[in-house]
Protein backbone atom coordinates (compact mmCIF):
# COMPACT_ATOMS: atom_id res chain seq x y z
CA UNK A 1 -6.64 9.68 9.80
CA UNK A 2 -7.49 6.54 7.74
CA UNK A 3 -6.87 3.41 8.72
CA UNK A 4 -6.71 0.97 6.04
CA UNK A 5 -6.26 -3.07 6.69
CA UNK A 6 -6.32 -6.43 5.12
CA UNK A 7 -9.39 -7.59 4.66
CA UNK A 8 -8.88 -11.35 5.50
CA UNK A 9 -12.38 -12.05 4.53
CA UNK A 10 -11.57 -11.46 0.36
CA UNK A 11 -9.93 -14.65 -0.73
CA UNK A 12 -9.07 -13.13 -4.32
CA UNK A 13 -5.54 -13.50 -4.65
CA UNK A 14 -5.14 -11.73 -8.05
CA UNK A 15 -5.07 -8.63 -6.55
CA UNK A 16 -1.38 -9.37 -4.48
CA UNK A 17 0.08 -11.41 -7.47
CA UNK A 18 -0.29 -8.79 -9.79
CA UNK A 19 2.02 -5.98 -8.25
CA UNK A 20 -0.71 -5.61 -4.84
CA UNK A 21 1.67 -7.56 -2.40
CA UNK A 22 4.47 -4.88 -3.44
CA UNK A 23 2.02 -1.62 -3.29
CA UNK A 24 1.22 -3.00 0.37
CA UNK A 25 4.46 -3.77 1.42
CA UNK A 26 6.17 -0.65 0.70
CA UNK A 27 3.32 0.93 2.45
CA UNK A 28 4.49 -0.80 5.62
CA UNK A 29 8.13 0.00 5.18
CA UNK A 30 9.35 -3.52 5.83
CA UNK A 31 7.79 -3.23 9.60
CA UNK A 32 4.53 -5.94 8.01
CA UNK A 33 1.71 -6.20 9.75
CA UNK A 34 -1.79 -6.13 8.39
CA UNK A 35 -3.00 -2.73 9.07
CA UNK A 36 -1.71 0.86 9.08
CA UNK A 37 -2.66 4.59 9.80
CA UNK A 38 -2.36 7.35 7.52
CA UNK A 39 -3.03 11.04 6.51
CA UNK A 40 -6.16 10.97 4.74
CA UNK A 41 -4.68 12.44 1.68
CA UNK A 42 -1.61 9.47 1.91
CA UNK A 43 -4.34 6.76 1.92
CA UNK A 44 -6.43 8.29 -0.66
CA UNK A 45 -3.87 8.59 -2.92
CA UNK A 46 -2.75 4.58 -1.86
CA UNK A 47 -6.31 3.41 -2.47
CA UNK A 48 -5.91 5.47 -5.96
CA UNK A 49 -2.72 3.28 -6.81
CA UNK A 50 -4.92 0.41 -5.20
CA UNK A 51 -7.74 0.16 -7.36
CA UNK A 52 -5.95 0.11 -10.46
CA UNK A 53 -4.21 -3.02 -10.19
CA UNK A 54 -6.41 -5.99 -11.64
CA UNK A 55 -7.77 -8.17 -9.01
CA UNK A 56 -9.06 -4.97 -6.91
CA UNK A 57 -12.38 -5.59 -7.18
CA UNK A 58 -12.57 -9.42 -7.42
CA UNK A 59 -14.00 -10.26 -3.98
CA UNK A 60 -17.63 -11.09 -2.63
CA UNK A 61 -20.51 -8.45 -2.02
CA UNK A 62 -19.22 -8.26 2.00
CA UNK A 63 -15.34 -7.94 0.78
CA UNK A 64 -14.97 -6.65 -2.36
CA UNK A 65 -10.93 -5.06 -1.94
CA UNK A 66 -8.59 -7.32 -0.66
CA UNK A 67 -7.77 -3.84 1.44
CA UNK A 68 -10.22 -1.88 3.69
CA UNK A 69 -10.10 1.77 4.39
CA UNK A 70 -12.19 2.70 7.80
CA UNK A 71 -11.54 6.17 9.95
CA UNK A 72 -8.78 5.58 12.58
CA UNK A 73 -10.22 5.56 16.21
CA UNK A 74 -8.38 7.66 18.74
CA UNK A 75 -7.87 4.82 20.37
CA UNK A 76 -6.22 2.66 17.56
CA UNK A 77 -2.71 1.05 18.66
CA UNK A 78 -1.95 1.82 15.45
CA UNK A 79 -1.97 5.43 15.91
């Protein structure tokens, strides 16, 4: 399971205003939020779709997606 989230710390905002925001919310299914867990095949294919959109890779060295991808934790509420 992968857990992927906003990373709050990229402050690129090309990424959402050129078709991210939409990619991200139909993730989510209209429920929002800023994080969800996923198959690991689902999110690699999402991250895929992700990285092609301009903006993906316009943030800083410590935040370079606007999105993160980490394992999911057992423990996640998410899960």
């Amino acid at each position: 399971m992968v857990k992927l989230a906003i990373d709050f710390e990229n402050p690129s905002r090309r990424w959402w205003e050129n078709g991210g925001q939409s990619l991200w919310d139909g993730l989510l299914d209209d429920l929002g939020g800023s994080s969800v867990v996923l198959d690991d095949h689902v999110a690699d294919s999402w991250l895929a779709e992700a990285s092609r959109i301009p903006g993906w890779s316009d943030g800083p060295e410590y935040a370079p997606n606007p999105v993160r991808a980490s394992r999911a934790d057992e423990d996640d509420p998410d899960l």
